[in-house]
PDB file of N, CA and C in Angstrom:
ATOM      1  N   UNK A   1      63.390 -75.618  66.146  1.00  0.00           N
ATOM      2  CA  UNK A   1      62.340 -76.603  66.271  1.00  0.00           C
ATOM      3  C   UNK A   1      62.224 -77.013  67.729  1.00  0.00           C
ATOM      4  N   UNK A   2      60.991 -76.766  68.312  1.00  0.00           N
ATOM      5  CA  UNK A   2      60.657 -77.709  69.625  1.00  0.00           C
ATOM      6  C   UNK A   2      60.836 -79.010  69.633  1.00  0.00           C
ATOM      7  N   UNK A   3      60.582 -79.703  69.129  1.00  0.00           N
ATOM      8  CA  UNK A   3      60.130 -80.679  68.785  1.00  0.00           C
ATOM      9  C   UNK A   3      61.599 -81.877  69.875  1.00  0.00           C
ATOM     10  N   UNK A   4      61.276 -83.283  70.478  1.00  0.00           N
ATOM     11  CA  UNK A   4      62.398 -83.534  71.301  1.00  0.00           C
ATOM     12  C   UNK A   4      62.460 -84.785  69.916  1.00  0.00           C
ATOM     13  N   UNK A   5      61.437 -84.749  68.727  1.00  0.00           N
ATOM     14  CA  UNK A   5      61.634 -86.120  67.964  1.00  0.00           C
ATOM     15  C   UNK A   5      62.778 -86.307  67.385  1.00  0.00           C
ATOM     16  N   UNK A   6      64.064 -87.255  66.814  1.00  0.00           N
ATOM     17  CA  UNK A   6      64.710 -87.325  65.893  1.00  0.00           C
ATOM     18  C   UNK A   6      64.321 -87.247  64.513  1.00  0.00           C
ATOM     19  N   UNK A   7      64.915 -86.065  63.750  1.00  0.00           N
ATOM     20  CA  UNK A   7      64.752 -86.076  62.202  1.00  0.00           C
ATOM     21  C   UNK A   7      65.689 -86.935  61.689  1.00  0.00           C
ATOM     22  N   UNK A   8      65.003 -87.094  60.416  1.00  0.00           N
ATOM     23  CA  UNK A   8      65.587 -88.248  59.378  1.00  0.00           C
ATOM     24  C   UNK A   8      66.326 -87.471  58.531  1.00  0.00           C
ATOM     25  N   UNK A   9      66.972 -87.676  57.444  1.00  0.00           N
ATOM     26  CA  UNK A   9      68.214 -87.224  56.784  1.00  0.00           C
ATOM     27  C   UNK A   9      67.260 -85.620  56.379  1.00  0.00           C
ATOM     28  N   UNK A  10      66.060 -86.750  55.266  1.00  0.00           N
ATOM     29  CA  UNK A  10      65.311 -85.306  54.438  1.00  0.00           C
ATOM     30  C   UNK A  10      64.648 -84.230  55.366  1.00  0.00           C
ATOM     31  N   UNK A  11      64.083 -84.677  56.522  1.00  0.00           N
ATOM     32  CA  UNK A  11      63.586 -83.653  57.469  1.00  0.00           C
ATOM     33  C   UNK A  11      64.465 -82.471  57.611  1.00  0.00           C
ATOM     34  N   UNK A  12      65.887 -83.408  58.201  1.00  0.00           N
ATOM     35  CA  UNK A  12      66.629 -82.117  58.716  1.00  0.00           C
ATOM     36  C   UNK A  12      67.419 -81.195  57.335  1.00  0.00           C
ATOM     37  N   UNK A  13      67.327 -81.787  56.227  1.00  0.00           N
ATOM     38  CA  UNK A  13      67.944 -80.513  55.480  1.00  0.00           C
ATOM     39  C   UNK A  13      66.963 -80.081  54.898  1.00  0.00           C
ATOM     40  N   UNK A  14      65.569 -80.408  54.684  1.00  0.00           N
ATOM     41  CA  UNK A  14      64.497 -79.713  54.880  1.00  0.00           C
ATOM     42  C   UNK A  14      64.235 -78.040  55.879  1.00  0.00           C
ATOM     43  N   UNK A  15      64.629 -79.014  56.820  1.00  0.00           N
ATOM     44  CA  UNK A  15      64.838 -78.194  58.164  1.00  0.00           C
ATOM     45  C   UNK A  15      65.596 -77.018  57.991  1.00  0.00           C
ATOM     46  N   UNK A  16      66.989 -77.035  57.636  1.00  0.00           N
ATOM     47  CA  UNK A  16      67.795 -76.578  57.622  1.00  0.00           C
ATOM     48  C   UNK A  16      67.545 -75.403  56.798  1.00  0.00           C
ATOM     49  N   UNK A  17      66.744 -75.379  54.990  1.00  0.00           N
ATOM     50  CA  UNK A  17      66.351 -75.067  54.095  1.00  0.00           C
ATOM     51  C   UNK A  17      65.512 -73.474  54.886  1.00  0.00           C
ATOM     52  N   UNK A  18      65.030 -74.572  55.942  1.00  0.00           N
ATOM     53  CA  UNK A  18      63.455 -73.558  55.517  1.00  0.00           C
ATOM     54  C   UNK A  18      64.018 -72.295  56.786  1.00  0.00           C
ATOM     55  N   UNK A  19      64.690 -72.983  57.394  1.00  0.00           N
ATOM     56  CA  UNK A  19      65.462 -71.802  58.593  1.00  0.00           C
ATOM     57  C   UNK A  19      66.160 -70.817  58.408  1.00  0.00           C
ATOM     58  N   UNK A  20      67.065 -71.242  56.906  1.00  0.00           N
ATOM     59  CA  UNK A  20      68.210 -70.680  56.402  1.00  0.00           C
ATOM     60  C   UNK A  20      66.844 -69.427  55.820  1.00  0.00           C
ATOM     61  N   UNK A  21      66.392 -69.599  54.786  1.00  0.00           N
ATOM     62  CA  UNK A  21      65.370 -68.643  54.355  1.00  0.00           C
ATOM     63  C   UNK A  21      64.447 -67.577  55.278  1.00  0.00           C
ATOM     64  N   UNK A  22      63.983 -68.109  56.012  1.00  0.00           N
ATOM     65  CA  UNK A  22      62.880 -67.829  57.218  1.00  0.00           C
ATOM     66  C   UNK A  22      64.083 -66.682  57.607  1.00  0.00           C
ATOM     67  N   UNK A  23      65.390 -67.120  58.304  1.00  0.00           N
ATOM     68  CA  UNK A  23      65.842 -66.198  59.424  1.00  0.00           C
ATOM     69  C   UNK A  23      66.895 -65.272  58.619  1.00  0.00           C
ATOM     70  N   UNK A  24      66.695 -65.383  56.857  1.00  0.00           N
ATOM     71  CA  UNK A  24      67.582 -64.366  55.996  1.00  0.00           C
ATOM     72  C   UNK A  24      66.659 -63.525  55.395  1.00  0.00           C
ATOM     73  N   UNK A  25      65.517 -64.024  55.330  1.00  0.00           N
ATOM     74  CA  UNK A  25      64.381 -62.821  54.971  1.00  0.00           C
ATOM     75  C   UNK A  25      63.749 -61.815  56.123  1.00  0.00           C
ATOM     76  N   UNK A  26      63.720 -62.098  57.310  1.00  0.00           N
ATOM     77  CA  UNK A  26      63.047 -60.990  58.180  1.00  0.00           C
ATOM     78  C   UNK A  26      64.267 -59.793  58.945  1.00  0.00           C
ATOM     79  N   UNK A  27      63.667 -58.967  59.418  1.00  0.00           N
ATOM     80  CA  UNK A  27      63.902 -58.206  60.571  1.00  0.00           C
ATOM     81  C   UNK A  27      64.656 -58.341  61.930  1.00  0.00           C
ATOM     82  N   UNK A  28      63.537 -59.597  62.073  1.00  0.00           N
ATOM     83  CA  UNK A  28      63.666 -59.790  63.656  1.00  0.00           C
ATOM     84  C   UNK A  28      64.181 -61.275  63.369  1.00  0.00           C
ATOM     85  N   UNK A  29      65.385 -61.648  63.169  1.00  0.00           N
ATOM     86  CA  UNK A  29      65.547 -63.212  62.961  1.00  0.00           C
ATOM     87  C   UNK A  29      65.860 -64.114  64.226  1.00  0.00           C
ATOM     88  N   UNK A  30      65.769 -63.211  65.156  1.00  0.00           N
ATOM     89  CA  UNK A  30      65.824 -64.065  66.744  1.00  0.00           C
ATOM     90  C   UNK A  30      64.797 -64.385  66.799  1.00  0.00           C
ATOM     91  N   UNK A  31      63.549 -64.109  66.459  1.00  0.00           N
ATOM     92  CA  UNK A  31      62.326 -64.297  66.678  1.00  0.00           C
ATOM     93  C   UNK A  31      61.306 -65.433  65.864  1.00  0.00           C
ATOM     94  N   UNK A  32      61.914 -65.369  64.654  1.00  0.00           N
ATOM     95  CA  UNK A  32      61.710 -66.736  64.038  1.00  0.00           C
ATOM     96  C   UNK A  32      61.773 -68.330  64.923  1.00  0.00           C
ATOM     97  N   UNK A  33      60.557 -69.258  64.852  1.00  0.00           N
ATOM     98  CA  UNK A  33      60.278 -70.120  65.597  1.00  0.00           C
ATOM     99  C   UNK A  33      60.164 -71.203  64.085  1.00  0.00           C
ATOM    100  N   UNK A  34      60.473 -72.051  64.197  1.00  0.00           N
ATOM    101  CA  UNK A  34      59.988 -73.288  63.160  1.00  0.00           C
ATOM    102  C   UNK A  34      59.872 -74.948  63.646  1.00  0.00           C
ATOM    103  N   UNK A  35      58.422 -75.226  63.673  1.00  0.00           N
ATOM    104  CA  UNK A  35      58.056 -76.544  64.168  1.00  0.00           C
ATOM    105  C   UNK A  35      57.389 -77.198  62.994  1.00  0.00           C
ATOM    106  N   UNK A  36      58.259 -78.339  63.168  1.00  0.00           N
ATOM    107  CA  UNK A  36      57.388 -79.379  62.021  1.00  0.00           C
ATOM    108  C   UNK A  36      57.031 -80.359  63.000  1.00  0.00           C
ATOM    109  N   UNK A  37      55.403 -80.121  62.354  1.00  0.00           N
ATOM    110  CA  UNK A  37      54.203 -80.827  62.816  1.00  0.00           C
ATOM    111  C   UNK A  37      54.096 -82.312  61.927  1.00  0.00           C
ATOM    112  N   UNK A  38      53.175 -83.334  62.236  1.00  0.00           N
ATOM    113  CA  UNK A  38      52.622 -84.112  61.291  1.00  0.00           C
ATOM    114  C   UNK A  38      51.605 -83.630  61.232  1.00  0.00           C
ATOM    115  N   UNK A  39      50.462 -84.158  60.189  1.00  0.00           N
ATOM    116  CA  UNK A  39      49.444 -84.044  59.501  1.00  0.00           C
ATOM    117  C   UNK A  39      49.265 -84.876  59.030  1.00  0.00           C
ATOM    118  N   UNK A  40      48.271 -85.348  58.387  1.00  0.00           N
ATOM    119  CA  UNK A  40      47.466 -86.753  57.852  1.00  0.00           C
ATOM    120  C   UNK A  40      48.738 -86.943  57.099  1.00  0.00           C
ATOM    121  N   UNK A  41      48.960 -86.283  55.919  1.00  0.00           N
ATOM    122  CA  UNK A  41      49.582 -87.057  54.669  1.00  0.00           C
ATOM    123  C   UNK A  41      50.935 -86.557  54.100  1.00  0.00           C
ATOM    124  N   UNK A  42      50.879 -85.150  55.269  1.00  0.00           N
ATOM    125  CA  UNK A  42      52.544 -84.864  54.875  1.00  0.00           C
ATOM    126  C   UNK A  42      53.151 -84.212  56.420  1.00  0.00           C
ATOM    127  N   UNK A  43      54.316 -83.284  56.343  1.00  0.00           N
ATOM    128  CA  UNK A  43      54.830 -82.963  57.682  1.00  0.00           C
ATOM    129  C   UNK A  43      54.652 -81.163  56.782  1.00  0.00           C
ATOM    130  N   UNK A  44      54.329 -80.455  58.395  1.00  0.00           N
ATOM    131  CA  UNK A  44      54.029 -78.758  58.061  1.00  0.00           C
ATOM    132  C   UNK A  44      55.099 -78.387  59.068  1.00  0.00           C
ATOM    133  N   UNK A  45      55.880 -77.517  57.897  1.00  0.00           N
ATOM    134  CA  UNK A  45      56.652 -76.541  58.712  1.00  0.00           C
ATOM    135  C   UNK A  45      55.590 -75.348  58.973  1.00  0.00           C
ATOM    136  N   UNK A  46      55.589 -75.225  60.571  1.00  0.00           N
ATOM    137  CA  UNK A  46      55.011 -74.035  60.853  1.00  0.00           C
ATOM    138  C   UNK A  46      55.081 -72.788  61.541  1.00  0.00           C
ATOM    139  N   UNK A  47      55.373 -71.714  60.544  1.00  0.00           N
ATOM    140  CA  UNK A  47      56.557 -70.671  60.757  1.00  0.00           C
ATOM    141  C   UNK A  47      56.098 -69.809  61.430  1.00  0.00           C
ATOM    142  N   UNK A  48      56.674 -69.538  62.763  1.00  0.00           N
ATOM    143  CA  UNK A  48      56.424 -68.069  63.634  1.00  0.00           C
ATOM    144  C   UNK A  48      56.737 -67.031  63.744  1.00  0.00           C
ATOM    145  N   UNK A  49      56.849 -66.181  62.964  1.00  0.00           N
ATOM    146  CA  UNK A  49      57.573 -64.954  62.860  1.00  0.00           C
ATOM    147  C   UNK A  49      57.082 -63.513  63.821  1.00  0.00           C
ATOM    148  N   UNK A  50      58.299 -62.552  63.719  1.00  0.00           N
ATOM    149  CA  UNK A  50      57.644 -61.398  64.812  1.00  0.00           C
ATOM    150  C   UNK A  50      56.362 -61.200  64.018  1.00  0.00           C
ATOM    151  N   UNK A  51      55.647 -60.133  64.211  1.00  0.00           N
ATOM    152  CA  UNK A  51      54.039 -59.595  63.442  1.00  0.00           C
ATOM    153  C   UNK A  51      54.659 -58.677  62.796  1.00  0.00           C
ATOM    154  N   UNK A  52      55.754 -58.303  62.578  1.00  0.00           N
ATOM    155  CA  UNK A  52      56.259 -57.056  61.394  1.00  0.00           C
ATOM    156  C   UNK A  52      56.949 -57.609  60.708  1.00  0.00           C
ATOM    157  N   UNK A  53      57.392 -58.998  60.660  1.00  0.00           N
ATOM    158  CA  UNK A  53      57.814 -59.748  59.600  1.00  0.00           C
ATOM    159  C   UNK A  53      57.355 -60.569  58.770  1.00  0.00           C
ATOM    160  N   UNK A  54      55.647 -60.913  58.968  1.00  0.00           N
ATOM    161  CA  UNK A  54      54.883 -61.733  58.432  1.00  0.00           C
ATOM    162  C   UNK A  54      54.638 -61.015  56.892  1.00  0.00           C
ATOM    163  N   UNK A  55      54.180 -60.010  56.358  1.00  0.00           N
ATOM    164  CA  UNK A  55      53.811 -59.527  55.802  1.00  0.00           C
ATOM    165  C   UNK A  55      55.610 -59.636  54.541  1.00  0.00           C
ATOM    166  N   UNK A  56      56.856 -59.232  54.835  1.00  0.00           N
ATOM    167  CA  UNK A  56      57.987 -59.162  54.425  1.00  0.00           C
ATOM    168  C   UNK A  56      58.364 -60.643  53.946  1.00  0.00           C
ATOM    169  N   UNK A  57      57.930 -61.939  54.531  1.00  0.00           N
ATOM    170  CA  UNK A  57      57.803 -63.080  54.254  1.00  0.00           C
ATOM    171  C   UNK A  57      57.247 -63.531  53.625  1.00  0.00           C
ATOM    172  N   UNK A  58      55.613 -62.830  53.703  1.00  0.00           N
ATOM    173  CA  UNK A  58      54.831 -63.874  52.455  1.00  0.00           C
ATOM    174  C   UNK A  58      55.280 -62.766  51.254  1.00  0.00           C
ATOM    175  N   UNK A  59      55.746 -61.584  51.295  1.00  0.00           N
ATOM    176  CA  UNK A  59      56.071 -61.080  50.099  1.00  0.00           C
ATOM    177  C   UNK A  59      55.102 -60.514  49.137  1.00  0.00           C
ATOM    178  N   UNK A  60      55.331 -59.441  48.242  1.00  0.00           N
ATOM    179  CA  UNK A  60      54.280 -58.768  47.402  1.00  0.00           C
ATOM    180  C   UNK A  60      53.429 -59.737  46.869  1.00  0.00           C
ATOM    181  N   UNK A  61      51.868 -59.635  47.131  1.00  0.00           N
ATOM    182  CA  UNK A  61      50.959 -60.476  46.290  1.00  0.00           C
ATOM    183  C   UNK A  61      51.156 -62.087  46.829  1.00  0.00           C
ATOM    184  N   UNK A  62      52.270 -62.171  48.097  1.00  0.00           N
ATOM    185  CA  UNK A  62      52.211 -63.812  48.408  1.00  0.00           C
ATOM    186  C   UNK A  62      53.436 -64.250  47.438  1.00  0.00           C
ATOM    187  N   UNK A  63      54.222 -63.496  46.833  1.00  0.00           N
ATOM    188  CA  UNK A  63      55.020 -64.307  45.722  1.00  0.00           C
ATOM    189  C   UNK A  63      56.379 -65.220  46.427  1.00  0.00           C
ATOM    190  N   UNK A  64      57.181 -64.419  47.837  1.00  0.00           N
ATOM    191  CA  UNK A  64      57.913 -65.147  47.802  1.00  0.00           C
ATOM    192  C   UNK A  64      57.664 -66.626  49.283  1.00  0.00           C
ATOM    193  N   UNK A  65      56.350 -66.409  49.814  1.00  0.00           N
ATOM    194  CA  UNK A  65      55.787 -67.497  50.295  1.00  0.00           C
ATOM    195  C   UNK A  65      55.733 -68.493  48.988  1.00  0.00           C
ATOM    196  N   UNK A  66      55.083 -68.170  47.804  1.00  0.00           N
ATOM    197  CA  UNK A  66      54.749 -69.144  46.707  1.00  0.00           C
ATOM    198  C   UNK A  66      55.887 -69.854  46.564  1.00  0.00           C
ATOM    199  N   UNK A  67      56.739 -68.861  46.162  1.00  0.00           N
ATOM    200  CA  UNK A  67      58.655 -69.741  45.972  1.00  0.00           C
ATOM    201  C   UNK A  67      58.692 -70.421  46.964  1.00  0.00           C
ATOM    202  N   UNK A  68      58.546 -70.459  48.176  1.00  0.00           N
ATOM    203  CA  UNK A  68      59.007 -70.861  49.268  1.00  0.00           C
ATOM    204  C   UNK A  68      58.120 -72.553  48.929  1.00  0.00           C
ATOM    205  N   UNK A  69      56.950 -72.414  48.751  1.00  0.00           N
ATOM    206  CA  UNK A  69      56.239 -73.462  48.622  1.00  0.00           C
ATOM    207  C   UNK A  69      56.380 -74.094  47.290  1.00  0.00           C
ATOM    208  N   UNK A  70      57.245 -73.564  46.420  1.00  0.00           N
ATOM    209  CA  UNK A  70      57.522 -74.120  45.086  1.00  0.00           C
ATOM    210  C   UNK A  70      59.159 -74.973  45.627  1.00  0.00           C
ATOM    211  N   UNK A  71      59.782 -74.783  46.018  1.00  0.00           N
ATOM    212  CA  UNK A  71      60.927 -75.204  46.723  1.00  0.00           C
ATOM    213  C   UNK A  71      60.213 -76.705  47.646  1.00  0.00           C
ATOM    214  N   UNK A  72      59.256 -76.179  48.486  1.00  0.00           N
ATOM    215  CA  UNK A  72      58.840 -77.461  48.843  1.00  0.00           C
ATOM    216  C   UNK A  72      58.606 -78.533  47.742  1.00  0.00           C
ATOM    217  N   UNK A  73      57.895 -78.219  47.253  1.00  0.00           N
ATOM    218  CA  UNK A  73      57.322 -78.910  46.222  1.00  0.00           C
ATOM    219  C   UNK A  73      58.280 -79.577  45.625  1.00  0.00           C
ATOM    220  N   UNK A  74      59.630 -78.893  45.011  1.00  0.00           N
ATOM    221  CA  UNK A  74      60.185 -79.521  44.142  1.00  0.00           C
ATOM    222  C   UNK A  74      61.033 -80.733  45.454  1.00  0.00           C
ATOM    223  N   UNK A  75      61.299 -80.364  46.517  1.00  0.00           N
ATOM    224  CA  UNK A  75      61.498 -81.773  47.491  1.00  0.00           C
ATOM    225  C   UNK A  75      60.769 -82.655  48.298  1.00  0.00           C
ATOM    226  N   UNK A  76      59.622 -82.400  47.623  1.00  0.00           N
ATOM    227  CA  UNK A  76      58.828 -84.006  47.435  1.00  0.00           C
ATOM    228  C   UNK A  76      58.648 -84.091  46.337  1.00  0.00           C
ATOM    229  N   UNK A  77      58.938 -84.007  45.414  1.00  0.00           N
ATOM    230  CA  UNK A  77      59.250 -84.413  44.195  1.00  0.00           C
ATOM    231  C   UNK A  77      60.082 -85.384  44.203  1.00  0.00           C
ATOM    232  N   UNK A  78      60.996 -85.029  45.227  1.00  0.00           N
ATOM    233  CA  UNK A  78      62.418 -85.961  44.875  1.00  0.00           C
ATOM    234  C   UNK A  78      62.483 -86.992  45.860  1.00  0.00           C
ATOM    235  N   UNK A  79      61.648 -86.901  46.712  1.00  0.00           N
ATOM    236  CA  UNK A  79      61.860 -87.902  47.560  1.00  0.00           C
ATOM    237  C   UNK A  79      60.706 -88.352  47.950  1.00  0.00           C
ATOM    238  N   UNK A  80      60.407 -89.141  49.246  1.00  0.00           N
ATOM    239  CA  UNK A  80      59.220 -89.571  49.439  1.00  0.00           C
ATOM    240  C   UNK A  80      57.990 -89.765  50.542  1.00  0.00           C
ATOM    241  N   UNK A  81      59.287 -87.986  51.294  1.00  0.00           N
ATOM    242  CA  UNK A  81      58.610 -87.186  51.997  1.00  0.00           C
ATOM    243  C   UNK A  81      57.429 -86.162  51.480  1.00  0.00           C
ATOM    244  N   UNK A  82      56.204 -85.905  52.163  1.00  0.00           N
ATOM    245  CA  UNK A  82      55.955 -84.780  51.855  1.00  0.00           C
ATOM    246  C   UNK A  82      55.585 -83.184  52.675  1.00  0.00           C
ATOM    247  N   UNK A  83      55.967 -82.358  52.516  1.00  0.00           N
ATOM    248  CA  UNK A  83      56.315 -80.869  53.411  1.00  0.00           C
ATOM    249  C   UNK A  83      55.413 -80.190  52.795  1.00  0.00           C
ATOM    250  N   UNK A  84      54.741 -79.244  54.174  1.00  0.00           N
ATOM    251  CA  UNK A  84      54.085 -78.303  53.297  1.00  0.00           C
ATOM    252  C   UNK A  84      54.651 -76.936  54.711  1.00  0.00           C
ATOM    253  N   UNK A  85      54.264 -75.859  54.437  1.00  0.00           N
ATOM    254  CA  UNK A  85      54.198 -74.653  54.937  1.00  0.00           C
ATOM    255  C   UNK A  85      53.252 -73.897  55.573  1.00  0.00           C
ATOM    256  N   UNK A  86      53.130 -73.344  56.819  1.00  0.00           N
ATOM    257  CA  UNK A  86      52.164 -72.668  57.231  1.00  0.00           C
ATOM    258  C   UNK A  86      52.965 -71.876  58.013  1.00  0.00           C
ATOM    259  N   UNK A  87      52.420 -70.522  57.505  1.00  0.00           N
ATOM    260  CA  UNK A  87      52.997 -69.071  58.339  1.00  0.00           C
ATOM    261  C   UNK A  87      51.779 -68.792  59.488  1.00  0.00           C
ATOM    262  N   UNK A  88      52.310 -68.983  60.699  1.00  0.00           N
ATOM    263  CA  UNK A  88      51.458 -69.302  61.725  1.00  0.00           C
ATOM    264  C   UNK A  88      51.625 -67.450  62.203  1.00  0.00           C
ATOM    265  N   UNK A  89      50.197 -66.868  62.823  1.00  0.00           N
ATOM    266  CA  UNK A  89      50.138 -65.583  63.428  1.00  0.00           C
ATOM    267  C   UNK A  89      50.094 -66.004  65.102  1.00  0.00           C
ATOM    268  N   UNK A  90      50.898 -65.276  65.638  1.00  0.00           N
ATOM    269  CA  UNK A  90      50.780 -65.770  66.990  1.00  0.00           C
ATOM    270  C   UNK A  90      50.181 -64.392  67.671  1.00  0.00           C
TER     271      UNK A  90
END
């Protein structure tokens, strides 16, 4: 994360979550970048991957991006943060 802000408890194992995944699913895991942004009504992790790992990430048909965003989901469920995901093309 760029970012110089302090995370709060849920951010950073949020954080932690989405890094652990991101840099165990690709290729190139040096190359993986992850910035959480704000947005109106929740915080976006927004994932940079090499360009030959984008495709290996969102997974056949988008399925294991979906998990990825079903995982979000279920932690704002639980708390009273809310996260969403964006696989950014650089």
């Amino acid at each position: 994360m760029n970012d110089a802000r302090q995370l709060n408890a849920a951010q950073e194992r949020a954080m932690d979550l989405m890094s652990f995944l991101a840099v165990n699913l690709v290729d190139h895991p040096d190359e993986v970048r992850i910035d959480l942004v704000e947005a109106e009504d929740r915080e976006v992790f927004r994932i940079h991957l090499h360009p030959d790992d984008q495709g290996q990430f969102i997974g056949k048909n988008g399925q294991t991006a979906r998990a990825i965003r079903a995982l979000l989901a279920a932690i704002n469920a639980r708390g009273n943060q809310r996260f969403a995901m964006e696989i950014v093309e650089d």
